[in-house]
Every structure is written in C-alpha cells, then in structure tokens.
C-alpha atoms as a PDB file:
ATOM      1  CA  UNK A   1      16.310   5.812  12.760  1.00  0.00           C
ATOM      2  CA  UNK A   2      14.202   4.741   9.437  1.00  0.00           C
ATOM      3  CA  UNK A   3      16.066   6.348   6.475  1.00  0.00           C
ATOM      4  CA  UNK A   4      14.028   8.002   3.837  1.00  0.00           C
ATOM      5  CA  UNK A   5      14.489   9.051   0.185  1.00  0.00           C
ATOM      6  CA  UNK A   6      12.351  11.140  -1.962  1.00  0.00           C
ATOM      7  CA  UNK A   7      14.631  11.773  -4.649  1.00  0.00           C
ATOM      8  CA  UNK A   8      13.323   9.618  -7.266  1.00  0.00           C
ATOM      9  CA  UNK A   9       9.736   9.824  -5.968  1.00  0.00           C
ATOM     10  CA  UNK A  10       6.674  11.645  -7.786  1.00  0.00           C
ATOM     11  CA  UNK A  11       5.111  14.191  -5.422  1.00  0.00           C
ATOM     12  CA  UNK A  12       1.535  12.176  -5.596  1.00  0.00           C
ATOM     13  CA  UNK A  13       0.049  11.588  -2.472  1.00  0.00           C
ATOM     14  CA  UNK A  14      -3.616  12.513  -2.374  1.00  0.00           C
ATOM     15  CA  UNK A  15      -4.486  13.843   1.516  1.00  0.00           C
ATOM     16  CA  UNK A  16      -8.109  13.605   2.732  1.00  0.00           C
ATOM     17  CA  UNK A  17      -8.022  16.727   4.898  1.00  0.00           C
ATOM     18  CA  UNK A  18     -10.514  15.074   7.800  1.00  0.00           C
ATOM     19  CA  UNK A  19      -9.388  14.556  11.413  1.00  0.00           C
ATOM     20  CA  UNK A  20      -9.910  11.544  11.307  1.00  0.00           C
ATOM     21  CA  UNK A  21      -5.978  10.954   9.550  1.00  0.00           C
ATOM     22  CA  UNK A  22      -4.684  14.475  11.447  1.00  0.00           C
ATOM     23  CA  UNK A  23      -2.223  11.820  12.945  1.00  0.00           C
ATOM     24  CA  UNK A  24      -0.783  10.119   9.855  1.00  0.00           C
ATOM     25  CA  UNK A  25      -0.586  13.894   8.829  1.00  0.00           C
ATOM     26  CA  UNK A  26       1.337  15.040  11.519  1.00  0.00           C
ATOM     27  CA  UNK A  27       3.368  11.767  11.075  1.00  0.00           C
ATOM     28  CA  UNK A  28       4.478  12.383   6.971  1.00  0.00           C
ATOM     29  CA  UNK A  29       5.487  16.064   8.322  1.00  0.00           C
ATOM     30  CA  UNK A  30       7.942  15.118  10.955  1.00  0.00           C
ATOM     31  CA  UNK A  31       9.565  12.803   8.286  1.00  0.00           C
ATOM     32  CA  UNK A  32      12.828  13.530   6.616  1.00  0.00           C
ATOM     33  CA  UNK A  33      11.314  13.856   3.711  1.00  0.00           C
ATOM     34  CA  UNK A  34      12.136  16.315   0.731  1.00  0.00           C
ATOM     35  CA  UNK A  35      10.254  19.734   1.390  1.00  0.00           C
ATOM     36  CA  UNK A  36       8.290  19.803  -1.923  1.00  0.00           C
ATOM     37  CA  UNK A  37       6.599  16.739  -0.754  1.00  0.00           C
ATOM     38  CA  UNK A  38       5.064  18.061   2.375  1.00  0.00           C
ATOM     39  CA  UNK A  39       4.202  21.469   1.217  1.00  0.00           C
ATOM     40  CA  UNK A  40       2.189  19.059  -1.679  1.00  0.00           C
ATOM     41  CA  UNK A  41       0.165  17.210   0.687  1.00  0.00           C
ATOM     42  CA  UNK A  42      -1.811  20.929   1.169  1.00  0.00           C
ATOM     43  CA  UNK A  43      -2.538  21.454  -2.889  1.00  0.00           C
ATOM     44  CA  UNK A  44      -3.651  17.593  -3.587  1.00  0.00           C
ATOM     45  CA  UNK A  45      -5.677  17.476  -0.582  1.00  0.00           C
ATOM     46  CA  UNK A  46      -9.774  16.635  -1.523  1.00  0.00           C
ATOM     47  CA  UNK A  47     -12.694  14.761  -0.251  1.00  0.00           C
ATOM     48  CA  UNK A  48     -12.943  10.708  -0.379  1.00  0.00           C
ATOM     49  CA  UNK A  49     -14.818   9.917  -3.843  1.00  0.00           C
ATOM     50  CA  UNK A  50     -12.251  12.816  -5.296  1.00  0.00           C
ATOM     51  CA  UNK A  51      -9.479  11.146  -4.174  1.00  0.00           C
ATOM     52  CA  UNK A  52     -10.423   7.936  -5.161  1.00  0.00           C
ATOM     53  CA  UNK A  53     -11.388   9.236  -8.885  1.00  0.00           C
ATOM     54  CA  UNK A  54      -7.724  10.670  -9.290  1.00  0.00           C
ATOM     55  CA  UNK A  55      -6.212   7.314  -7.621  1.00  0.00           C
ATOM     56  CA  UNK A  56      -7.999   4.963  -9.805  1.00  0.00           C
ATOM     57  CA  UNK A  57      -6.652   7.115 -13.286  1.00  0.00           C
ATOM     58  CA  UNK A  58      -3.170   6.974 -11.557  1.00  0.00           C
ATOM     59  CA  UNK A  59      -3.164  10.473 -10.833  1.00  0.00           C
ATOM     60  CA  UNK A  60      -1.997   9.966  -7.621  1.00  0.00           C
ATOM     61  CA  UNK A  61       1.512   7.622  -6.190  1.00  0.00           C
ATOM     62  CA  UNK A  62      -0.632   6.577  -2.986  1.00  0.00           C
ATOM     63  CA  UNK A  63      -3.573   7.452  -1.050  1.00  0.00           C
ATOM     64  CA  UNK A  64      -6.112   6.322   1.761  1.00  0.00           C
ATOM     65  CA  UNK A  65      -8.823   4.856  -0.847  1.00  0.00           C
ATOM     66  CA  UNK A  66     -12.740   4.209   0.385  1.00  0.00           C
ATOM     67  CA  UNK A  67     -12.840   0.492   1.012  1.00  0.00           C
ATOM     68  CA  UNK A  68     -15.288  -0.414  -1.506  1.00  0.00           C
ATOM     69  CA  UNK A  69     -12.829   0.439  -4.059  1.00  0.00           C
ATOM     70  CA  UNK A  70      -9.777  -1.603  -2.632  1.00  0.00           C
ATOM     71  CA  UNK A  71     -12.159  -4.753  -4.526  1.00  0.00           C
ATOM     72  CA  UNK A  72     -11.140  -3.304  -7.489  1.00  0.00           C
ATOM     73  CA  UNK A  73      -8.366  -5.416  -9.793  1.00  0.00           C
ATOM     74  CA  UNK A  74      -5.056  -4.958  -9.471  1.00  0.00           C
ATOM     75  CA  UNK A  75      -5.004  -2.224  -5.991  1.00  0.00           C
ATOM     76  CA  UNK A  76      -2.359  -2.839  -3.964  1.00  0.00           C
ATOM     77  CA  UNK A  77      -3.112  -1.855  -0.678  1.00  0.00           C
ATOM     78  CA  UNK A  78      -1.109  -1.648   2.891  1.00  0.00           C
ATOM     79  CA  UNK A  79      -2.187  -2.823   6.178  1.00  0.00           C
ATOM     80  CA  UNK A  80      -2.978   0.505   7.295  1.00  0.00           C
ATOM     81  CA  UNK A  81      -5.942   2.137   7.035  1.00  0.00           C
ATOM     82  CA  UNK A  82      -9.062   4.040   8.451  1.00  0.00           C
ATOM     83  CA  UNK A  83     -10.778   1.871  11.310  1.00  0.00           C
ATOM     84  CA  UNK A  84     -13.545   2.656  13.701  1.00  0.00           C
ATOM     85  CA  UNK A  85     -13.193   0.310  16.653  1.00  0.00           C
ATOM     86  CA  UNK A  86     -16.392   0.324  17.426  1.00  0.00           C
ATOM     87  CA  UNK A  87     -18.676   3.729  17.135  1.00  0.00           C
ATOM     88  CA  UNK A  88     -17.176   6.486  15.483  1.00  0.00           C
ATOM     89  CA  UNK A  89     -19.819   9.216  15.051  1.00  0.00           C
ATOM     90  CA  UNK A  90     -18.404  10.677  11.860  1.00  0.00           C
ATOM     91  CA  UNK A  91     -20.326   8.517   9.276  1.00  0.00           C
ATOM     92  CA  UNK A  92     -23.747   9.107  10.153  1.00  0.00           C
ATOM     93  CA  UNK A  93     -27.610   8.752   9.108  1.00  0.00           C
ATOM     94  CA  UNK A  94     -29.712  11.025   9.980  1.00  0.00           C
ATOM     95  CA  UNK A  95     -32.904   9.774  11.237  1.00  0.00           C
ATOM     96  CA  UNK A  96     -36.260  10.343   9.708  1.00  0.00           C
ATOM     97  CA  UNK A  97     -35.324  12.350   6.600  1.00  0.00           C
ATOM     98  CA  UNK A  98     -35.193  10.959   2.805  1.00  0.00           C
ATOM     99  CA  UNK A  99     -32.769   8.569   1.558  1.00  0.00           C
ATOM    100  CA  UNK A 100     -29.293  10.332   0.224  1.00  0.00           C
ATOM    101  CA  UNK A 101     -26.064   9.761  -0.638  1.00  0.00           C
ATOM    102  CA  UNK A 102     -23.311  11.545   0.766  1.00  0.00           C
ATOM    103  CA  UNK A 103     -21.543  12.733  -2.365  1.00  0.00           C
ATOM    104  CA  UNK A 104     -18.050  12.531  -0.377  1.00  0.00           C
ATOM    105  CA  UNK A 105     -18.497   9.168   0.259  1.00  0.00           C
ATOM    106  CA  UNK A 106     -18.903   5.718  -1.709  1.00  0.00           C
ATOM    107  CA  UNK A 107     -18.447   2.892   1.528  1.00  0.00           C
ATOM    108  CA  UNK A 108     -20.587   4.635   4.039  1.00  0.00           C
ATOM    109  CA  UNK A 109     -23.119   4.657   1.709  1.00  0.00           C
ATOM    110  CA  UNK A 110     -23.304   1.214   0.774  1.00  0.00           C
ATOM    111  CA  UNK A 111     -22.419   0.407   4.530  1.00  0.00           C
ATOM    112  CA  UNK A 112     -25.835   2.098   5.005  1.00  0.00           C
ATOM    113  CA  UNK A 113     -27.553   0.022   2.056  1.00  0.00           C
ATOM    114  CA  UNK A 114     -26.320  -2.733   3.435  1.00  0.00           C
ATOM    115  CA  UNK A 115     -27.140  -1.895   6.973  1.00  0.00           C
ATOM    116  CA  UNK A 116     -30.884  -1.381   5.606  1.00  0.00           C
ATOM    117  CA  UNK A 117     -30.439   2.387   7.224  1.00  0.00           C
ATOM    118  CA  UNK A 118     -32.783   4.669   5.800  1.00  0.00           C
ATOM    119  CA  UNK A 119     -31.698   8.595   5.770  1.00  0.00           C
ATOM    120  CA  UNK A 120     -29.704  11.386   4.648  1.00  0.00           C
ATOM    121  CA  UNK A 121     -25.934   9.768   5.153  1.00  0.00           C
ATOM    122  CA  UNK A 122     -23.322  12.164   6.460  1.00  0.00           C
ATOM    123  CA  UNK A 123     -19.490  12.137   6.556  1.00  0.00           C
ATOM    124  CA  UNK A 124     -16.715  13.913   7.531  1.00  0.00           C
ATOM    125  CA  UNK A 125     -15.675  16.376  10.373  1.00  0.00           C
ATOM    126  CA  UNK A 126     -18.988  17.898   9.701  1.00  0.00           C
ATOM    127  CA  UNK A 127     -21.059  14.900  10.993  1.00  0.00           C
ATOM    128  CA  UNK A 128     -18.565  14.450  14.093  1.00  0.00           C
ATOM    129  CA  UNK A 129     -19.752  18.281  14.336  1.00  0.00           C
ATOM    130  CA  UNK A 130     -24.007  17.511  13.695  1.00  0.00           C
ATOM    131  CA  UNK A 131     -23.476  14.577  16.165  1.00  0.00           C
ATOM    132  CA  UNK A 132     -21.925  16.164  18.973  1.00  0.00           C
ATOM    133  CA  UNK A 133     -24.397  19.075  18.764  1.00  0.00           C
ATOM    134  CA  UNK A 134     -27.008  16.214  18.415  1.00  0.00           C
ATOM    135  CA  UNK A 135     -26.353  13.016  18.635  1.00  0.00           C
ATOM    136  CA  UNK A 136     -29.754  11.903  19.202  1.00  0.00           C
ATOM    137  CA  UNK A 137     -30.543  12.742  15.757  1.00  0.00           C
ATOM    138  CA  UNK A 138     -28.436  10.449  14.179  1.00  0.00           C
ATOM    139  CA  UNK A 139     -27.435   6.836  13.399  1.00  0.00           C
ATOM    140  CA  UNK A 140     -23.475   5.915  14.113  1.00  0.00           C
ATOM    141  CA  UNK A 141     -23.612   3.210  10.864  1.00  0.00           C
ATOM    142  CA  UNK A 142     -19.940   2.102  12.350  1.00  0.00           C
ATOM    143  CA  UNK A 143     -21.661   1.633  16.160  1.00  0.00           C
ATOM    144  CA  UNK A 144     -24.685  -0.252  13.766  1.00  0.00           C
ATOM    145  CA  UNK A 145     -21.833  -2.622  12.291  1.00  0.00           C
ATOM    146  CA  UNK A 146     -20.252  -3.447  15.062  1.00  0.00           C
ATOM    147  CA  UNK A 147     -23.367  -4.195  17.247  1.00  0.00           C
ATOM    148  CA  UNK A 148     -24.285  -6.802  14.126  1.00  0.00           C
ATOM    149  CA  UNK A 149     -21.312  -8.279  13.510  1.00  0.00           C
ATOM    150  CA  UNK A 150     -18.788  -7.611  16.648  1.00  0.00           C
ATOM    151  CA  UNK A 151     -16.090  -6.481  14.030  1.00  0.00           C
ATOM    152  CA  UNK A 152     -13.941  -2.987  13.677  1.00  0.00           C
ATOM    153  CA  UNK A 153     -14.776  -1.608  10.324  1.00  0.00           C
ATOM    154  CA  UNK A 154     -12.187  -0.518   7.836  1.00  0.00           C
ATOM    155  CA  UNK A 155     -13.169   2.653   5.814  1.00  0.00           C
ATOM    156  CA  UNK A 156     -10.226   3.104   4.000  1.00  0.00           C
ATOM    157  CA  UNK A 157      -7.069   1.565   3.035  1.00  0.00           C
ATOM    158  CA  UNK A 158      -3.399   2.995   2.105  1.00  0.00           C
ATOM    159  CA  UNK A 159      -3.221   1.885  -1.372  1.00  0.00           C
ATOM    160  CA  UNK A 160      -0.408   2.611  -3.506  1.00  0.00           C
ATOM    161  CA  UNK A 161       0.046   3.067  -7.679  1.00  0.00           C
ATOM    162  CA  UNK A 162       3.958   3.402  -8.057  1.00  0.00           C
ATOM    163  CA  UNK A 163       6.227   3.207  -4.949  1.00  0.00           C
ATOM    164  CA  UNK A 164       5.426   0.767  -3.290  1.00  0.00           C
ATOM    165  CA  UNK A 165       8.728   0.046  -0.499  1.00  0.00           C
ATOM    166  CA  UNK A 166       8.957   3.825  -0.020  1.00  0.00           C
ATOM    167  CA  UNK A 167       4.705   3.884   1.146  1.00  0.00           C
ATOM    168  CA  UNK A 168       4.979   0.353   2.925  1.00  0.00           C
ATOM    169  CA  UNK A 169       8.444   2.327   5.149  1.00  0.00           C
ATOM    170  CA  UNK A 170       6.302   5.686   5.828  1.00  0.00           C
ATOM    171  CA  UNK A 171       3.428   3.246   6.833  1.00  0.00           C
ATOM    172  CA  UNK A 172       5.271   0.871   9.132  1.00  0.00           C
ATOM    173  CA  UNK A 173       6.978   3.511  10.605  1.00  0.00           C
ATOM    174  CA  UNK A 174       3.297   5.405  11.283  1.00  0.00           C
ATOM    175  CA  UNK A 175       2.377   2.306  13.142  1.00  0.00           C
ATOM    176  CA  UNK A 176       5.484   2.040  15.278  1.00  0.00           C
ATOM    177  CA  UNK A 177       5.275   5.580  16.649  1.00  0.00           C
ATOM    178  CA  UNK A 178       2.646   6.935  19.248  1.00  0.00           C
ATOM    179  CA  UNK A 179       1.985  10.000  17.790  1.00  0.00           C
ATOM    180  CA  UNK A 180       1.417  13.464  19.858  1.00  0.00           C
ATOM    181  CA  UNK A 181      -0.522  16.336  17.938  1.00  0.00           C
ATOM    182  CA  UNK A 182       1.073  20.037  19.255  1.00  0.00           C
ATOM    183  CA  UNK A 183      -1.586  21.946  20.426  1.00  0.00           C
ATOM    184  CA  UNK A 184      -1.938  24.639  17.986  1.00  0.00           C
ATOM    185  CA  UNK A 185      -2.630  21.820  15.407  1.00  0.00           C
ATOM    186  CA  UNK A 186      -5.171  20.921  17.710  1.00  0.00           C
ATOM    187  CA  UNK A 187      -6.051  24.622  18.520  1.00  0.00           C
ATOM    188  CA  UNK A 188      -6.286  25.097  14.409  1.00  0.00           C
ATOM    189  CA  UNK A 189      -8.816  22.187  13.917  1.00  0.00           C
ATOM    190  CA  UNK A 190     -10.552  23.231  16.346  1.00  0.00           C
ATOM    191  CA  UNK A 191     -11.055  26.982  15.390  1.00  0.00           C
ATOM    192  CA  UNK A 192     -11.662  25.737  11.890  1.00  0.00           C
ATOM    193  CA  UNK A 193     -13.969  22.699  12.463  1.00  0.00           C
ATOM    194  CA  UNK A 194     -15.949  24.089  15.113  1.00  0.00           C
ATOM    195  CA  UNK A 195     -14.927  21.418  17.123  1.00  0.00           C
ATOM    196  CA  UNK A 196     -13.324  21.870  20.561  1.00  0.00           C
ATOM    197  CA  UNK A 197      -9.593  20.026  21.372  1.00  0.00           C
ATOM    198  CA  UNK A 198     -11.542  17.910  23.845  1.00  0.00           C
ATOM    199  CA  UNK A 199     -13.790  16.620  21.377  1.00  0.00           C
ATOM    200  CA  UNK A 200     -10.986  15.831  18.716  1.00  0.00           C
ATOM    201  CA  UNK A 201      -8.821  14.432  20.812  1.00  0.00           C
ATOM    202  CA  UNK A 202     -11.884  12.257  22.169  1.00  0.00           C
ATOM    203  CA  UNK A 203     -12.949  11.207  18.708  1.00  0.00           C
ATOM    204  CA  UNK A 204      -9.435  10.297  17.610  1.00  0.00           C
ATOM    205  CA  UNK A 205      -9.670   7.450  20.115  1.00  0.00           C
ATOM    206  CA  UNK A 206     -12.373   6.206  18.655  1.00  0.00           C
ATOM    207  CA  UNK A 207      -9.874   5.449  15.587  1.00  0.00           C
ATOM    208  CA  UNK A 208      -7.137   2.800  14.930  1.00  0.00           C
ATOM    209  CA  UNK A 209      -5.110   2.464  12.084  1.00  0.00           C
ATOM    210  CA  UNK A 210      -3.515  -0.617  11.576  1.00  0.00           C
ATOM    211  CA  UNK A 211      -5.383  -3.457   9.511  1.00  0.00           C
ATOM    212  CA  UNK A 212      -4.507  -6.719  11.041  1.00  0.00           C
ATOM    213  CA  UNK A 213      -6.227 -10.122  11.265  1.00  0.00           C
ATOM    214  CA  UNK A 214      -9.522  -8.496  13.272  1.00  0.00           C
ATOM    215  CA  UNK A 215     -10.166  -5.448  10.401  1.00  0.00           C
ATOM    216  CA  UNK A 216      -9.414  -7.831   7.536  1.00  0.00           C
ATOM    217  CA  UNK A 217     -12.316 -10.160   8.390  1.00  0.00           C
ATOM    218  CA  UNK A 218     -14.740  -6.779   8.926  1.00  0.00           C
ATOM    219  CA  UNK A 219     -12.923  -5.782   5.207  1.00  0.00           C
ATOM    220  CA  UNK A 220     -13.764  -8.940   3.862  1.00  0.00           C
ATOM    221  CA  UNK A 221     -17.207  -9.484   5.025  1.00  0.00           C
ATOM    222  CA  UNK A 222     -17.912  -5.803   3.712  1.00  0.00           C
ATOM    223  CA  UNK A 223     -16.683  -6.562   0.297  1.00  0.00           C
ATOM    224  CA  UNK A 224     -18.721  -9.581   0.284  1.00  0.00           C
ATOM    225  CA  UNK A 225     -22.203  -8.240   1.438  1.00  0.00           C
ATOM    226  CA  UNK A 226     -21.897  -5.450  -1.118  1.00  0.00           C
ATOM    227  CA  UNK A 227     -20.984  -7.732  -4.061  1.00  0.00           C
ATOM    228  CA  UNK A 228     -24.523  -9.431  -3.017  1.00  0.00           C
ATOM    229  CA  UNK A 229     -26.386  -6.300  -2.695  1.00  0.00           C
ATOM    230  CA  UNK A 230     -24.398  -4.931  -6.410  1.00  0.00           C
ATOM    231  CA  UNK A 231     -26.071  -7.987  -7.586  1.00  0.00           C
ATOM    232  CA  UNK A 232     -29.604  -7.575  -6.594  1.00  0.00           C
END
C-alpha cells in the first residue's frame, strides 16, 4: 500500500468540477489523506481559465492546467493529464453561428483557430449535454484533430507549484488503479448535469489519462501549431 503524508502540505489543489476528471476525484477521496484536504477540493473547485489564473500566481500547490499554458517557463508538469482518444464530444463548435470564445476555456479555443473551425466553441459537461441532445449540431474539435493528425489530444496536464514527490505519488498511484465510481456519485452527476449514468459512464471512455509517448507528440505538435498561429 502507497503511504501518504499531508502533514507538511498546503491545502492547494485547484479541482475542475467537470466529469471529465470525476475519476481522479473519486481517486484523491479514497486516499489516506488528511481530512482538511478533501473537504478543500469542494471550496477551490472553478472552471479551466480560473484555475489556470490562480495556478500561474501560485495560488494553487497543483492542478490540471489547459495545455496551452503548460508552454509557459518554468511549469512542471506530470504525465497525467486530460486526453481524448479520439472524439470526445465535450469541446465542441457549434455549426453555423458567429465566431466565440468559450470563456472557460483557453486550448479548445485555439485548437479551434488552429483547426480553422468557425463557431460558437463550447466546453464542459454542458456541451457533452448540447451534443447528446444534438449532436448533429455540432463539431467534436477532438474527433477534427484526430481525423487530421491520427493523434490523442491532451487538454490538460497535472502541473504542480510546490510539492512535487507528494503530486507525482497521488498521480502514479491514479494510473495504477482501475477506478469504479459508486453509483450515487454517478446517480448525483447525473441528477445535476442532466446527464443520464449511461451517458457518463459512456463518455468517460472516451477519456484516458496518462500522457505517454503517443499524447506527448499530439502535446507537442499543439504547442507548436499555436506558437505559429500566436505569430501571425
């Protein structure tokens, strides 16, 4: 059994409250872990681009952090992350309406600049929620990617400010374990997300988590196609 201490550890972590991590979340609660640091994962939760402001002014110990910002000097980041396979129908454009940012987001909507994807882009357990309702309506920018460039791509690494070994134990750990989500979690998410258990548990295999050789070329290429387009 992985040993754990808290003791001397700042209770930072920033939680994106999506479905998309529900796993990892279920994971850092069945932890031995110090009490005070679960029940914080609930007041620093926040969207993406919020979480990334309060990561970058070291607000935060560790956090999943959009891609686009993992460029940025001196992030250390963890090979574990948020990686559509292939489609993942929760970063979305939707067809025929003007070009917008998702205000949540910073990768998906340079992933759609980049793409040349013109629309209102959409994040979030509330796309998965507009796709499955309508999925004819929208662009999967992840299904887009993939189709172009037959790599996984990697919205999000687990980057980390101060504390590093404890993060890179949680995280190894996370990727050793198959993890099984009770049913009144999924019952919960459901309820609240308007989503059925089906339909998450459908859309969470759409998702993998570790960032190995595969996701680090997608990563890289990323990074490097919106350095161009920065520079336009």
């Amino acid at each position: 059994m992985v040993q754990y201490t808290s003791k001397s550890v700042q209770i930072m972590f920033g939680k994106i409250d999506y479905i998309n991590l529900l796993p990892f979340h279920i994971h850092l609660k069945g932890l031995p872990l110090q009490n005070a640091f679960k029940k914080s994962l609930e007041y620093k939760k926040s969207f993406p681009s919020k979480i990334n402001k309060k990561f970058l002014r070291r607000e935060l110990d560790a956090a999943f952090i959009s891609s686009i910002e993992t460029s940025k000097k001196g992030i250390k980041t963890l090979d574990l992350g948020i990686v559509a396979k292939k489609n993942v129908q929760s970063v979305l454009v939707k067809k025929e309406t003007i070009s917008q940012n998702d205000p949540h987001s910073a990768t998906s909507n340079i992933l759609s600049k980049i793409l040349k994807i013109d629309g209102k882009v959409i994040i979030g357990d509330r796309a998965l929620k507009l796709f499955i309702d309508n999925p004819n309506d929208y662009i999967d920018l992840a299904e887009v990617w993939n189709k172009k460039y037959n790599l996984p791509f990697v919205f999000a690494l687990l980057s980390v400010n101060r504390h590093l070994k404890f993060y890179k134990k949680i995280s190894d750990n996370f990727k050793n374990k198959r993890i099984k989500i009770p049913q009144y979690v999924l019952a919960k998410y459901a309820n609240e997300r308007g989503i059925s258990k089906k339909d998450i548990k459908r859309y969470l295999s759409l998702i993998s988590y570790e960032v190995e050789s595969s996701q680090r070329r997608g990563l890289k290429l990323f990074l490097k196609k919106a350095k161009s387009l920065t520079q336009i």
